[in-house]
PDB file of N, CA and C in Angstrom:
ATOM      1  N   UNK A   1      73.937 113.994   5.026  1.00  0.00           N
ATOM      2  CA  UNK A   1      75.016 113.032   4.800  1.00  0.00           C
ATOM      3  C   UNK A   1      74.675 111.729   5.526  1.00  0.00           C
ATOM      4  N   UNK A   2      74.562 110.422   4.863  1.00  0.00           N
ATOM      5  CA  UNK A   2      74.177 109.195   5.599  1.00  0.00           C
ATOM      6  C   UNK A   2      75.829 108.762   6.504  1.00  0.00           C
ATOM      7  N   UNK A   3      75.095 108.126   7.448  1.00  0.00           N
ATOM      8  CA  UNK A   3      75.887 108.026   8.517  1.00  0.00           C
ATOM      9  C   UNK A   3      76.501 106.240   7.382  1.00  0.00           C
ATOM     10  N   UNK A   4      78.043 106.255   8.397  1.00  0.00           N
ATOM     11  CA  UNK A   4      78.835 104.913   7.848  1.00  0.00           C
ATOM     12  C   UNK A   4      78.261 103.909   8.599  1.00  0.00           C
ATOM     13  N   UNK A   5      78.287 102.977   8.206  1.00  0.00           N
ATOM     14  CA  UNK A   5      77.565 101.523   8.538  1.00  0.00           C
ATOM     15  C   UNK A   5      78.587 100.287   8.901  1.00  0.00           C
ATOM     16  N   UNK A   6      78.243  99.701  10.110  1.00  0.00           N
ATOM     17  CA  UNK A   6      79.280  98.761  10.225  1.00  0.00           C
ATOM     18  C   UNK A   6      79.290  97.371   9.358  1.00  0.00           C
ATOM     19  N   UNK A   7      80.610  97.364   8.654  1.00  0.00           N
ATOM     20  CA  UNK A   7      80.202  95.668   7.830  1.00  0.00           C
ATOM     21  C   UNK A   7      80.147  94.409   8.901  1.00  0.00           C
ATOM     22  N   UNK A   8      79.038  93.923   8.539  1.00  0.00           N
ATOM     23  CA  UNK A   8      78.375  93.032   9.357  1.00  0.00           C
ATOM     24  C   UNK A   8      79.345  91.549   9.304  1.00  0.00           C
ATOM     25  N   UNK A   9      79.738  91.424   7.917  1.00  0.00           N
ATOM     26  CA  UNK A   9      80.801  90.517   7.939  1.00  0.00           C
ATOM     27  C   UNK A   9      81.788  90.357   8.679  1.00  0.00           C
ATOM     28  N   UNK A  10      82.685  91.679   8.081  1.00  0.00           N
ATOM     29  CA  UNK A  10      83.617  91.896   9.086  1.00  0.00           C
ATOM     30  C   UNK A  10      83.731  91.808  10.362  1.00  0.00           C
ATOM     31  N   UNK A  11      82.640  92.572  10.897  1.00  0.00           N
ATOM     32  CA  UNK A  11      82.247  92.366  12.641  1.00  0.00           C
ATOM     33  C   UNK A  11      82.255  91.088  13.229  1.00  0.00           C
ATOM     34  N   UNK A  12      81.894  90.090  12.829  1.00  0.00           N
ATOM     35  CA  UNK A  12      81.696  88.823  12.995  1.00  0.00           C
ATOM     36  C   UNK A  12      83.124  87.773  12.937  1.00  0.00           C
ATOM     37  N   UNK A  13      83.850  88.661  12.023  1.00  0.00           N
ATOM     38  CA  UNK A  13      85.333  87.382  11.991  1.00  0.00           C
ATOM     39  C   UNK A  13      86.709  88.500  12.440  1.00  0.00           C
ATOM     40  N   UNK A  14      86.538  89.482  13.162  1.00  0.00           N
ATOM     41  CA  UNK A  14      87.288  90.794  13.607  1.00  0.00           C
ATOM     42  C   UNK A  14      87.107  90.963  14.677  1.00  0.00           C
ATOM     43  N   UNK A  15      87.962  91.576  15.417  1.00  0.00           N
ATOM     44  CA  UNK A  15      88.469  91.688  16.688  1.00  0.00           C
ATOM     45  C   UNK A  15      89.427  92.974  16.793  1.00  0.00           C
ATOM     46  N   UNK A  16      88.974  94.677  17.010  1.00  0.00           N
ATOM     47  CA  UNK A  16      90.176  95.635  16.760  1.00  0.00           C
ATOM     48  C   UNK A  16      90.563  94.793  18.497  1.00  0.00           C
ATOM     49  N   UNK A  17      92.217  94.876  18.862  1.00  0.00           N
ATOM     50  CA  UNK A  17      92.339  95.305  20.664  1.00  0.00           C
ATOM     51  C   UNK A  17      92.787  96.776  20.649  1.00  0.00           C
ATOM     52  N   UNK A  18      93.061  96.648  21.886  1.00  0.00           N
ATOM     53  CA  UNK A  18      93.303  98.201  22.546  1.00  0.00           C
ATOM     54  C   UNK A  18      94.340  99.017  21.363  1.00  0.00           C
ATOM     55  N   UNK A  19      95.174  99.024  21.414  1.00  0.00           N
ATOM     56  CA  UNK A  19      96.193  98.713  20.454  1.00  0.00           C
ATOM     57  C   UNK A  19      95.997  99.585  19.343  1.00  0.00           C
ATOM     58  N   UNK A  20      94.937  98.855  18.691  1.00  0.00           N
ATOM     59  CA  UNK A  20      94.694  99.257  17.114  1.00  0.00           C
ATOM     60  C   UNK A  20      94.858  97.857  15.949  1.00  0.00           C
ATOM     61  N   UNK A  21      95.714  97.054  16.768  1.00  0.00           N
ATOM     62  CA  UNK A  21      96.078  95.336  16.019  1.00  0.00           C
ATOM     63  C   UNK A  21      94.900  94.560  16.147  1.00  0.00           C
ATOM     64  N   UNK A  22      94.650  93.894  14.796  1.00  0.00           N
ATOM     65  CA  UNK A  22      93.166  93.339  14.244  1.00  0.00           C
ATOM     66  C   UNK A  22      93.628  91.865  14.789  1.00  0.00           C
ATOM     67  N   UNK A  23      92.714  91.046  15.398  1.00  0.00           N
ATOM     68  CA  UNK A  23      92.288  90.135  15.993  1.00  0.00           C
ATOM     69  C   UNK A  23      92.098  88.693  14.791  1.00  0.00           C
ATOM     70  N   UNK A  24      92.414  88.009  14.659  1.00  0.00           N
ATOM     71  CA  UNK A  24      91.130  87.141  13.793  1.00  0.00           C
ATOM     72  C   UNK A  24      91.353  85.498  13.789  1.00  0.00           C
ATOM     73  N   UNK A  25      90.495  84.584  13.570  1.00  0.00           N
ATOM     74  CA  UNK A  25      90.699  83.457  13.814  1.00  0.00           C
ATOM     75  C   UNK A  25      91.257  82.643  12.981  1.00  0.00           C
ATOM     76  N   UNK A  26      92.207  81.672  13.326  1.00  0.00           N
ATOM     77  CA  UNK A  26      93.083  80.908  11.957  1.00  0.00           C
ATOM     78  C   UNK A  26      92.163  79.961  11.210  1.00  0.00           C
ATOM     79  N   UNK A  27      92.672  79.918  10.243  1.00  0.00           N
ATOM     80  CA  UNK A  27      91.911  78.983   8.892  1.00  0.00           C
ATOM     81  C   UNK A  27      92.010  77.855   9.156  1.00  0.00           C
ATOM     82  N   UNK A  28      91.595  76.959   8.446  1.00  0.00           N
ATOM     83  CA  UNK A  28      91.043  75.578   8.610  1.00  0.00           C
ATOM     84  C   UNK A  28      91.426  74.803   9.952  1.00  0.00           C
ATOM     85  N   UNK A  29      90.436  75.473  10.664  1.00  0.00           N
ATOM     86  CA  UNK A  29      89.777  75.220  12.218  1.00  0.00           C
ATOM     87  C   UNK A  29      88.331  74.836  12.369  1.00  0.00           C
ATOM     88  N   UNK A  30      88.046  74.831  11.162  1.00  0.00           N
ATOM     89  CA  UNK A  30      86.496  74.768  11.298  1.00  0.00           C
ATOM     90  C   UNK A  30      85.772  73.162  11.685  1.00  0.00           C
ATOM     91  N   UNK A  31      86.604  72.330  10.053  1.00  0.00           N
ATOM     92  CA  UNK A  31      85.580  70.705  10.140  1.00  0.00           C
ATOM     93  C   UNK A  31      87.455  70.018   9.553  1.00  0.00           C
ATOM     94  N   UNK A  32      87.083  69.086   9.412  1.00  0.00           N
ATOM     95  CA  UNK A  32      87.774  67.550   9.054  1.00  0.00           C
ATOM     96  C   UNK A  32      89.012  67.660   9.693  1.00  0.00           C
ATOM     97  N   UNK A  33      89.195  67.766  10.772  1.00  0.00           N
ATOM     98  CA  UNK A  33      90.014  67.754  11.843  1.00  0.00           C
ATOM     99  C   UNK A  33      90.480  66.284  11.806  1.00  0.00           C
ATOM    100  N   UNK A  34      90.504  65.066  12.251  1.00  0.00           N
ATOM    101  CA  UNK A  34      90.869  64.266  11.801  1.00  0.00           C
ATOM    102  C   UNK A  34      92.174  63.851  10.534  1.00  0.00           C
ATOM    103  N   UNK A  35      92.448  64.219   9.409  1.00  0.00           N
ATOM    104  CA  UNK A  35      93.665  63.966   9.143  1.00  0.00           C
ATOM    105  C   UNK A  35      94.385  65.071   9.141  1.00  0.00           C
ATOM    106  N   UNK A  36      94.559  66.315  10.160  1.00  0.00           N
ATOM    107  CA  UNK A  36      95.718  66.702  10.132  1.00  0.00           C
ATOM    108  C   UNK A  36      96.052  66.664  11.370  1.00  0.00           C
ATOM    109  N   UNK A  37      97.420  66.861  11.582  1.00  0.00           N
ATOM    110  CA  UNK A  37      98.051  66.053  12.478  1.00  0.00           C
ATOM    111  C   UNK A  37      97.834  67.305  13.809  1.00  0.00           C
ATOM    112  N   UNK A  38      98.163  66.592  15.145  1.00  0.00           N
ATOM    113  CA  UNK A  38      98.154  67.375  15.878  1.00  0.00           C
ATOM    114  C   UNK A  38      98.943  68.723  16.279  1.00  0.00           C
ATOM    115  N   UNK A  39     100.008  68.649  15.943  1.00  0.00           N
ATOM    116  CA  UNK A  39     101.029  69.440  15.659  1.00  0.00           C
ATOM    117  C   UNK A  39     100.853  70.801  15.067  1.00  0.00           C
ATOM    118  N   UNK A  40      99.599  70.243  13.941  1.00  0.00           N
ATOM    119  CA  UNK A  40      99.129  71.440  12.585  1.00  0.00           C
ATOM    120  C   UNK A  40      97.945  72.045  13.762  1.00  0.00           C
ATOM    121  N   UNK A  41      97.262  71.578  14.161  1.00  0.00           N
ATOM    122  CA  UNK A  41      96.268  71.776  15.239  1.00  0.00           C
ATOM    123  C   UNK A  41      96.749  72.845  16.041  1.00  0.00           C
ATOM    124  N   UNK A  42      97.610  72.108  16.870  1.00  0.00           N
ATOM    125  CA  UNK A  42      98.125  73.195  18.011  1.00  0.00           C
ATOM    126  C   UNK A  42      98.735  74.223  16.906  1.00  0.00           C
ATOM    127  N   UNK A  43      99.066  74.890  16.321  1.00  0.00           N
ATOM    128  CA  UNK A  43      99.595  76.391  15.307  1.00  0.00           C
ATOM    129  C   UNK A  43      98.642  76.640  15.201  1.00  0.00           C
ATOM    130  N   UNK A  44      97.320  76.258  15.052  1.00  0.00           N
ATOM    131  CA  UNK A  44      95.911  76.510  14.035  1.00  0.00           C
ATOM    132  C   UNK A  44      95.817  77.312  15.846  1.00  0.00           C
ATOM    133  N   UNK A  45      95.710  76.939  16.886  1.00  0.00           N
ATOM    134  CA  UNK A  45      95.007  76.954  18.091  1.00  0.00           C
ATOM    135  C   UNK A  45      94.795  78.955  18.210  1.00  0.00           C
ATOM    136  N   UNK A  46      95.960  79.235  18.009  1.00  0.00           N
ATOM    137  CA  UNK A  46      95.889  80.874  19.229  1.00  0.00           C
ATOM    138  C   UNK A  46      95.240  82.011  17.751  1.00  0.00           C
ATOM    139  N   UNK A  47      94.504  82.909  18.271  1.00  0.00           N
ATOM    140  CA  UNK A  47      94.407  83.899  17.212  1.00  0.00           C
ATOM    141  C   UNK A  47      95.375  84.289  16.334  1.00  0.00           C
ATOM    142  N   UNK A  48      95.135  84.845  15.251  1.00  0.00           N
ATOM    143  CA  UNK A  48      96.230  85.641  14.004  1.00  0.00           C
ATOM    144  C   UNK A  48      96.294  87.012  14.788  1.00  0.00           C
ATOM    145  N   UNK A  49      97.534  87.804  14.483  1.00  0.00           N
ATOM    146  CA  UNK A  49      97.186  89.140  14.446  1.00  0.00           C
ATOM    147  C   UNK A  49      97.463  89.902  13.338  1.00  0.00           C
ATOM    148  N   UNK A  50      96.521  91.268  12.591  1.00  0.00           N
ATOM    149  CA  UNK A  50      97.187  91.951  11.499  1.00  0.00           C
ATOM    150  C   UNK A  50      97.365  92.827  12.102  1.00  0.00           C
ATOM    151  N   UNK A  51      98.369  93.747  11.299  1.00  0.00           N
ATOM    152  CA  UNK A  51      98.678  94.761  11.891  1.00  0.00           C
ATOM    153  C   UNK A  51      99.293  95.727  10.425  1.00  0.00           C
ATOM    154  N   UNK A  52      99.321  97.332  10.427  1.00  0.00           N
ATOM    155  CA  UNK A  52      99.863  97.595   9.525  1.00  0.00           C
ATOM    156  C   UNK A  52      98.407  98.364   8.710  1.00  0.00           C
ATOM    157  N   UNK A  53      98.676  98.447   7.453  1.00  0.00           N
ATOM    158  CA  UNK A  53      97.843  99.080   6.641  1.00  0.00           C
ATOM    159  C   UNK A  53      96.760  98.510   6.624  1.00  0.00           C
ATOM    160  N   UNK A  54      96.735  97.140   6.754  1.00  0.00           N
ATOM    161  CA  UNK A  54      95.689  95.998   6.599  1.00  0.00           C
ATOM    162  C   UNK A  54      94.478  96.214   7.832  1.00  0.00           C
ATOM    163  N   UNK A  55      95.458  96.759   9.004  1.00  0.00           N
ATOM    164  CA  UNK A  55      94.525  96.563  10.122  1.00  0.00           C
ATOM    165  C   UNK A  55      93.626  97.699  10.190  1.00  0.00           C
ATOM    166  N   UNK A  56      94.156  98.829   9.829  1.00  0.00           N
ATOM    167  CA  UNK A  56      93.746 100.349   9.315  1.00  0.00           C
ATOM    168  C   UNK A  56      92.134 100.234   8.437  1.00  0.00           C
ATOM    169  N   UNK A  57      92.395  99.501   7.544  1.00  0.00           N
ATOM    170  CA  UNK A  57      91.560  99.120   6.557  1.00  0.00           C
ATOM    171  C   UNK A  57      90.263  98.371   7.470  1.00  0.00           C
ATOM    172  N   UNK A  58      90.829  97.489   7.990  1.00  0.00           N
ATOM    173  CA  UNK A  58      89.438  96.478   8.873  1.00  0.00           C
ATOM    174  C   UNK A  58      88.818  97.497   9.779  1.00  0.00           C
ATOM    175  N   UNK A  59      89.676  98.077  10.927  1.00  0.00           N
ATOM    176  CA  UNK A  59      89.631  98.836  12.002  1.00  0.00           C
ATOM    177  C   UNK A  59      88.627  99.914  11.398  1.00  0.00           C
ATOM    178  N   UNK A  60      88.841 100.463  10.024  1.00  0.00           N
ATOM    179  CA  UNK A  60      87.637 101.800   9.592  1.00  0.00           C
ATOM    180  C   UNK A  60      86.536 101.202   9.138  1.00  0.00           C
ATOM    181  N   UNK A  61      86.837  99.794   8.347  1.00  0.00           N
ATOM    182  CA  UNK A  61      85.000  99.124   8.409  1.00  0.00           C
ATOM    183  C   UNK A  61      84.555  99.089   9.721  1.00  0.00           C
ATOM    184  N   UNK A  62      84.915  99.154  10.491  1.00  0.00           N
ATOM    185  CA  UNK A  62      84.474  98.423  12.119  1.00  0.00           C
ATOM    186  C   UNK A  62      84.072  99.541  12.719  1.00  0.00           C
ATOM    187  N   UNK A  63      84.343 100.924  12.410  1.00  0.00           N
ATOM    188  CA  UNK A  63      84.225 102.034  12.878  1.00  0.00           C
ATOM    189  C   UNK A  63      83.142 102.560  14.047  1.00  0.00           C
ATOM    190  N   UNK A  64      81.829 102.193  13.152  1.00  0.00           N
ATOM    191  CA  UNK A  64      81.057 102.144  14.318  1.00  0.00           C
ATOM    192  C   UNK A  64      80.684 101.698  15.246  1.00  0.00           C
ATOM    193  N   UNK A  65      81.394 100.494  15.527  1.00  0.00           N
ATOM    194  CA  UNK A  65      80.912  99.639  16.381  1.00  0.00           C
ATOM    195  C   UNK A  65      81.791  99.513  17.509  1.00  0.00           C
ATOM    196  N   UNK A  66      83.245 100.477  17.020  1.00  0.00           N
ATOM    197  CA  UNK A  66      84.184 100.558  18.448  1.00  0.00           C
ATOM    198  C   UNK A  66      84.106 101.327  19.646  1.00  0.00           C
TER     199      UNK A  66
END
């Protein structure tokens, strides 16, 4: 039986914590910062968290690597 493999994607934009609640970084944080306002910035600033069926789902791609 081949062993499960961690998605390499996933690993990279995922975060399980202690918990079991998936980690991940907010969207358009990346480039053209400049016209949105600061306001939109600071919300963009602190991690997302999922949680729920969704996180279940990430948390078993990630499997091996926890």
């Amino acid at each position: 039986m081949p062993k499960q493999k961690t998605h390499k994607g996933m690993k990279k934009r995922f975060k399980v914590t202690a918990t079991g609640k998936v980690k991940h970084r907010s969207a358009n944080r990346g480039h053209i910062l400049g016209k949105k306002s600061g306001e939109r910035k600071r919300r963009l600033r602190g991690d997302g968290i999922i949680g729920g069926q969704e996180a279940i789902n990430i948390a078993d791609a990630l499997r091996p690597c926890m």
